[in-house]
PDB file of N, CA and C in Angstrom:
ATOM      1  N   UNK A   1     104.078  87.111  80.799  1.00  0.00           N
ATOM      2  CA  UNK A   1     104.752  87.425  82.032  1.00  0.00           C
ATOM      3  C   UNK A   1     104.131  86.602  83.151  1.00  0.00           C
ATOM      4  N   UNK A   2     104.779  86.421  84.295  1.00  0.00           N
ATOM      5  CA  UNK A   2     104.263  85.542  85.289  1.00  0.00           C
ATOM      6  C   UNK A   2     104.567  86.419  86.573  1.00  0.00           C
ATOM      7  N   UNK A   3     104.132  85.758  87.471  1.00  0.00           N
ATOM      8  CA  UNK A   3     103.989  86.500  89.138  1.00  0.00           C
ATOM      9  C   UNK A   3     103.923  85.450  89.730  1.00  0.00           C
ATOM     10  N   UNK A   4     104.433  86.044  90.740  1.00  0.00           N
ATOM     11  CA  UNK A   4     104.543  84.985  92.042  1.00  0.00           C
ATOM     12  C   UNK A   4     104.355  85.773  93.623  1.00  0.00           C
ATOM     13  N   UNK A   5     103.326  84.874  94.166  1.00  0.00           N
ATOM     14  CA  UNK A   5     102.976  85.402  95.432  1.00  0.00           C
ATOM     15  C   UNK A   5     102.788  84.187  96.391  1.00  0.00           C
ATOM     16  N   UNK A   6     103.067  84.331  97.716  1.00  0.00           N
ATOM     17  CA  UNK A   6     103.513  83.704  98.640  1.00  0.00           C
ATOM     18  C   UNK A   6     103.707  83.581 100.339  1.00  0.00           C
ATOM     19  N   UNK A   7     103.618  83.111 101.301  1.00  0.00           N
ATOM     20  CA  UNK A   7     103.483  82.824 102.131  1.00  0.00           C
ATOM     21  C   UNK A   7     104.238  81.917 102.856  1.00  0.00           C
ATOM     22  N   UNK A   8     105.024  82.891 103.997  1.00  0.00           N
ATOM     23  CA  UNK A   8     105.906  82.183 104.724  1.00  0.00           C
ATOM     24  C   UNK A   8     105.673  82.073 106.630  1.00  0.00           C
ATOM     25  N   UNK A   9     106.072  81.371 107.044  1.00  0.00           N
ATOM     26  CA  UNK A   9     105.251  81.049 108.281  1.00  0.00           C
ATOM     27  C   UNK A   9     106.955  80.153 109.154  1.00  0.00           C
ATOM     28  N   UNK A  10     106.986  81.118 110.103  1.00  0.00           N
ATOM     29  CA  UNK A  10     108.057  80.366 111.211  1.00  0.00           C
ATOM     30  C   UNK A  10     107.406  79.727 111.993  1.00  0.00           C
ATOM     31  N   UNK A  11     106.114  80.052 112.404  1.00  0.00           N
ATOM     32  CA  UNK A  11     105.340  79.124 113.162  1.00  0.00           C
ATOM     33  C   UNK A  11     105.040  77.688 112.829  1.00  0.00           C
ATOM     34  N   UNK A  12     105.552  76.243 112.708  1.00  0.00           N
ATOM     35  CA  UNK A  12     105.298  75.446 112.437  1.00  0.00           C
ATOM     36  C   UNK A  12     103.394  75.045 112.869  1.00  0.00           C
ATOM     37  N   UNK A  13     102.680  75.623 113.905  1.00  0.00           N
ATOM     38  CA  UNK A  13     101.534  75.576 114.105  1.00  0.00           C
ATOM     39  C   UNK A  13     100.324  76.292 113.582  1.00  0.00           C
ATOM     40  N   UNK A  14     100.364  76.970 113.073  1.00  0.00           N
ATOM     41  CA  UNK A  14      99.828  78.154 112.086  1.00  0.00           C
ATOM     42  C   UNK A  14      99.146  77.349 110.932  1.00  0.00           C
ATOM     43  N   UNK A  15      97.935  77.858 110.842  1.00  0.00           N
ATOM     44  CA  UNK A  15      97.501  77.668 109.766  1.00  0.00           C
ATOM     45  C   UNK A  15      97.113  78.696 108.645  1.00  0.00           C
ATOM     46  N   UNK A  16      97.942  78.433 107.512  1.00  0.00           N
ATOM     47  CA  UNK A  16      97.810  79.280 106.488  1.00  0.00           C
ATOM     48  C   UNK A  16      96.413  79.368 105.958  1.00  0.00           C
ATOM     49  N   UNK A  17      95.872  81.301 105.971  1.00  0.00           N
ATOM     50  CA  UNK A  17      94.457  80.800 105.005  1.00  0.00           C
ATOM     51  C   UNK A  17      94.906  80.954 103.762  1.00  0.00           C
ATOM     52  N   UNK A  18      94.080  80.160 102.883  1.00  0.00           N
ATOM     53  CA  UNK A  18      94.173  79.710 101.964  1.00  0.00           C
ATOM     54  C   UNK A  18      93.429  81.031 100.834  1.00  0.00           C
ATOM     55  N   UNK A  19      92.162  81.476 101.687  1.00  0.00           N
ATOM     56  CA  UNK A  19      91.798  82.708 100.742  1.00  0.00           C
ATOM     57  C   UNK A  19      92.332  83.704 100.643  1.00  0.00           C
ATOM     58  N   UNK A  20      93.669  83.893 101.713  1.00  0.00           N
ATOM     59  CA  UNK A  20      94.585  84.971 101.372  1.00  0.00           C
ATOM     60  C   UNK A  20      95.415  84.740 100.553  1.00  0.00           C
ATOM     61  N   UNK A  21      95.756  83.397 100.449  1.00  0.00           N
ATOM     62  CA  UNK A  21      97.154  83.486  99.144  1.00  0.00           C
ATOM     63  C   UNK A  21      96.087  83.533  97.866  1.00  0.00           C
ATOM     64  N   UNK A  22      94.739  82.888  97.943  1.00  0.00           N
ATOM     65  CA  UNK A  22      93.899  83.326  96.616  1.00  0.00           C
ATOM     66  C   UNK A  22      93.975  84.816  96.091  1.00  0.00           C
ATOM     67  N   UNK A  23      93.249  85.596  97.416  1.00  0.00           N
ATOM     68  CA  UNK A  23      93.278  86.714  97.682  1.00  0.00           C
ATOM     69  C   UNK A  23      94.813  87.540  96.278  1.00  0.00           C
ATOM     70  N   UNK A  24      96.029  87.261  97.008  1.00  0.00           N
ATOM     71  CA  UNK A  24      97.134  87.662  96.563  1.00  0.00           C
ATOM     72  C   UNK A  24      97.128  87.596  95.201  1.00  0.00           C
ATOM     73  N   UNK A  25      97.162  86.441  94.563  1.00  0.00           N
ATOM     74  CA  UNK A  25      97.072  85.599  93.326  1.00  0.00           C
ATOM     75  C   UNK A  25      95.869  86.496  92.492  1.00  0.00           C
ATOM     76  N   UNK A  26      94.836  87.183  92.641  1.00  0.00           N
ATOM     77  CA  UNK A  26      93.804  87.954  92.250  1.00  0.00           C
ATOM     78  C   UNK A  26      94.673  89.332  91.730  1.00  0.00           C
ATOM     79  N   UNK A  27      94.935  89.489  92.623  1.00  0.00           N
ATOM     80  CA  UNK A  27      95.913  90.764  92.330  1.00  0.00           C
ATOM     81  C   UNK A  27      96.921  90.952  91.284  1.00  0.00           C
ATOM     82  N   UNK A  28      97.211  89.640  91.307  1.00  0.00           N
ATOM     83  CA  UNK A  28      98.515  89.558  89.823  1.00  0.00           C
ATOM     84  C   UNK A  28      98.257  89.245  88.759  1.00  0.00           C
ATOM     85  N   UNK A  29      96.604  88.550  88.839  1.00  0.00           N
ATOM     86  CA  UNK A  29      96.146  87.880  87.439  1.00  0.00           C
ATOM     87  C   UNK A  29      96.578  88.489  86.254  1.00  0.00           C
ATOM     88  N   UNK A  30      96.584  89.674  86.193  1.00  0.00           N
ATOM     89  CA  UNK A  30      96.497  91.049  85.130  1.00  0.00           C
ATOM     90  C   UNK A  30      97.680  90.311  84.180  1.00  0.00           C
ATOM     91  N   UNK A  31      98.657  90.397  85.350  1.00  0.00           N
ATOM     92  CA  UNK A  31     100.200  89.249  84.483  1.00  0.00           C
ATOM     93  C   UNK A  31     100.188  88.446  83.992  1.00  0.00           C
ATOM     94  N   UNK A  32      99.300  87.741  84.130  1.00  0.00           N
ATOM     95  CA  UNK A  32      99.220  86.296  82.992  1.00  0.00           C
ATOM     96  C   UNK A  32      98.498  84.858  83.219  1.00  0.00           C
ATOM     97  N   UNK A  33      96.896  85.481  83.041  1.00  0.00           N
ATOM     98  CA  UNK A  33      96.150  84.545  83.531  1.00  0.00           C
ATOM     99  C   UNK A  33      95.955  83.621  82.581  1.00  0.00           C
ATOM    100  N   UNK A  34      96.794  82.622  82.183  1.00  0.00           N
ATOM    101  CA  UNK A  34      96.763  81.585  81.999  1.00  0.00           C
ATOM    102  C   UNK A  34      96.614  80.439  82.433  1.00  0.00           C
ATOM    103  N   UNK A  35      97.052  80.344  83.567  1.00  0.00           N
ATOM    104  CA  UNK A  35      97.080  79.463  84.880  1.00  0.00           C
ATOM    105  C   UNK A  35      97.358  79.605  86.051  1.00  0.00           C
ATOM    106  N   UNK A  36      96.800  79.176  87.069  1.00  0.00           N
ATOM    107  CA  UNK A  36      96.951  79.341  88.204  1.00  0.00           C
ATOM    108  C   UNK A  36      97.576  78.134  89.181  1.00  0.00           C
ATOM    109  N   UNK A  37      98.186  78.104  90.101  1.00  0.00           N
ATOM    110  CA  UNK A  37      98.586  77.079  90.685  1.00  0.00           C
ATOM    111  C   UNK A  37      99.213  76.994  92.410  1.00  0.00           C
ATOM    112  N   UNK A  38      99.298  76.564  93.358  1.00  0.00           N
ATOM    113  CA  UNK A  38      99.582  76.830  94.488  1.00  0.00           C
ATOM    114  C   UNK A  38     100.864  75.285  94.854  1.00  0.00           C
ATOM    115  N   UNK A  39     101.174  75.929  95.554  1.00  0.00           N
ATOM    116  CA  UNK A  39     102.564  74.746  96.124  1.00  0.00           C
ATOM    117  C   UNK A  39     102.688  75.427  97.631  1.00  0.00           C
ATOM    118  N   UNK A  40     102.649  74.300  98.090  1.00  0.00           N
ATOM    119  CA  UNK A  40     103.447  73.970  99.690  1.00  0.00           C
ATOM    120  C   UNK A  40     104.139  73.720  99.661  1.00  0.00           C
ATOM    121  N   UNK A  41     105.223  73.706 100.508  1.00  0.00           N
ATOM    122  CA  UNK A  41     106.886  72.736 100.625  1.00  0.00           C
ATOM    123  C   UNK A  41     106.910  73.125 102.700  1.00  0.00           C
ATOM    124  N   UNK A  42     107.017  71.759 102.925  1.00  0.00           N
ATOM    125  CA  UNK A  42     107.068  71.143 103.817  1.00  0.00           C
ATOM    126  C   UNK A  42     108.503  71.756 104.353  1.00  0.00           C
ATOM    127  N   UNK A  43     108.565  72.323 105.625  1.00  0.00           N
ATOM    128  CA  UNK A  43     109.748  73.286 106.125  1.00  0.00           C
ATOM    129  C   UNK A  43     110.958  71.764 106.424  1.00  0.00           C
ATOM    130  N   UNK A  44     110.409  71.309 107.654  1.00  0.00           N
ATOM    131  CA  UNK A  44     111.224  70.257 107.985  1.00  0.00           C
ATOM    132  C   UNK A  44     111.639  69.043 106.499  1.00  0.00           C
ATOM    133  N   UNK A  45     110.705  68.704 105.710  1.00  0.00           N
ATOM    134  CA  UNK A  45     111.001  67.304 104.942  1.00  0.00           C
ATOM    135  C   UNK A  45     111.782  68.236 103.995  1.00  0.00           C
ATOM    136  N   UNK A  46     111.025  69.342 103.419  1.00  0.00           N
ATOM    137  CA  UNK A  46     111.089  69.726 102.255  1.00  0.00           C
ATOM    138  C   UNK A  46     110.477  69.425 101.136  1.00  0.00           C
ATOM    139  N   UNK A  47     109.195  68.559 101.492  1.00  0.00           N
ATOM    140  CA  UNK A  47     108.276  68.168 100.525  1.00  0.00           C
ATOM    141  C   UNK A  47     107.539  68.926  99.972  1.00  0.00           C
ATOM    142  N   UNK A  48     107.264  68.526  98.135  1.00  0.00           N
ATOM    143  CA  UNK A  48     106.859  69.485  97.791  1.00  0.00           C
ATOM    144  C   UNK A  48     105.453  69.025  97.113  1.00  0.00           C
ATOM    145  N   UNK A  49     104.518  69.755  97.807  1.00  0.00           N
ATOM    146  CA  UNK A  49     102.673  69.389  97.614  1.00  0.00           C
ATOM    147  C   UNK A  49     102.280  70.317  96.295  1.00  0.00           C
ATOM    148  N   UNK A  50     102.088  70.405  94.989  1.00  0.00           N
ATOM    149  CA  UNK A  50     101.843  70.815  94.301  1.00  0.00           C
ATOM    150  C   UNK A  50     100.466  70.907  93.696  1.00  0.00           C
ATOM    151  N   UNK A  51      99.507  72.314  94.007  1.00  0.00           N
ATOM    152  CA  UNK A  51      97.799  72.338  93.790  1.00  0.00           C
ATOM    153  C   UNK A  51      97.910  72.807  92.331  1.00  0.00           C
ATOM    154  N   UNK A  52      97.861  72.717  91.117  1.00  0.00           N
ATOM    155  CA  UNK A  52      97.718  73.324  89.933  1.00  0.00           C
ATOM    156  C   UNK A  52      96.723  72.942  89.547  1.00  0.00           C
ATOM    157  N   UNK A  53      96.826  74.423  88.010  1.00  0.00           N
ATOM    158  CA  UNK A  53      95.856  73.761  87.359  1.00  0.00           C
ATOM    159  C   UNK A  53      96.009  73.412  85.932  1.00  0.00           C
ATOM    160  N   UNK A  54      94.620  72.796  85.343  1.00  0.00           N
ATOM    161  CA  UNK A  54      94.840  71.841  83.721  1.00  0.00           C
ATOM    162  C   UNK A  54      95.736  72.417  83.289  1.00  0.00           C
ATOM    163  N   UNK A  55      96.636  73.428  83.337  1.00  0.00           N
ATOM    164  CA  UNK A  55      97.443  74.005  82.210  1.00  0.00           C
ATOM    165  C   UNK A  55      98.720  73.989  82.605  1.00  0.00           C
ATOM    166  N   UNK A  56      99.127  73.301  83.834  1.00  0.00           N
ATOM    167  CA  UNK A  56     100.528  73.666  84.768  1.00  0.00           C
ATOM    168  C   UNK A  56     101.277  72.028  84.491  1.00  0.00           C
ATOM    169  N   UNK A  57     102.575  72.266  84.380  1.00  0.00           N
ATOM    170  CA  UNK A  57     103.602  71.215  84.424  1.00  0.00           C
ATOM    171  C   UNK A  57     103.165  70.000  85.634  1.00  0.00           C
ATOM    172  N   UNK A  58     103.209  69.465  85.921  1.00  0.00           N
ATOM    173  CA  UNK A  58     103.787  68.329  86.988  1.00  0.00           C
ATOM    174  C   UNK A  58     104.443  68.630  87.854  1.00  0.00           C
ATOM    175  N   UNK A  59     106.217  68.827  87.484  1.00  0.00           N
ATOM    176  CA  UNK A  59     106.882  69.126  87.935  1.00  0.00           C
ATOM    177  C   UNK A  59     106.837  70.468  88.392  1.00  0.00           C
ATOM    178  N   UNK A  60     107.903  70.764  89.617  1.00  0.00           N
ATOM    179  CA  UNK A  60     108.032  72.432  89.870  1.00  0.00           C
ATOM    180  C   UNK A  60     109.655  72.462  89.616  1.00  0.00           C
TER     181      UNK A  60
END
């Protein structure tokens, strides 16, 4: 099983902490700690910054 947790921000100036979406991600491990991985996507471009790890696709 997998989980997904996340962080959304209208404030284009804001900086997301980063130990809270860890934080979140702790909480769901139980579901399927196999891998872990984080993604940004850029509001305006829509770019997509992908943090994974050894065990995660490339692609999203």
């Amino acid at each position: 099983m997998c989980g997904i947790s996340g962080i959304y921000s209208f404030d284009s100036q804001k900086v997301i902490d980063i130990s809270l979406l860890k934080a979140m991600n702790a909480l769901i491990e139980h579901r399927g700690p196999d891998d872990e991985g984080f993604c940004l996507i850029e509001k305006n471009s829509h770019k997509i910054l992908p943090f994974s790890g050894d065990g995660s696709k490339e692609d999203i």
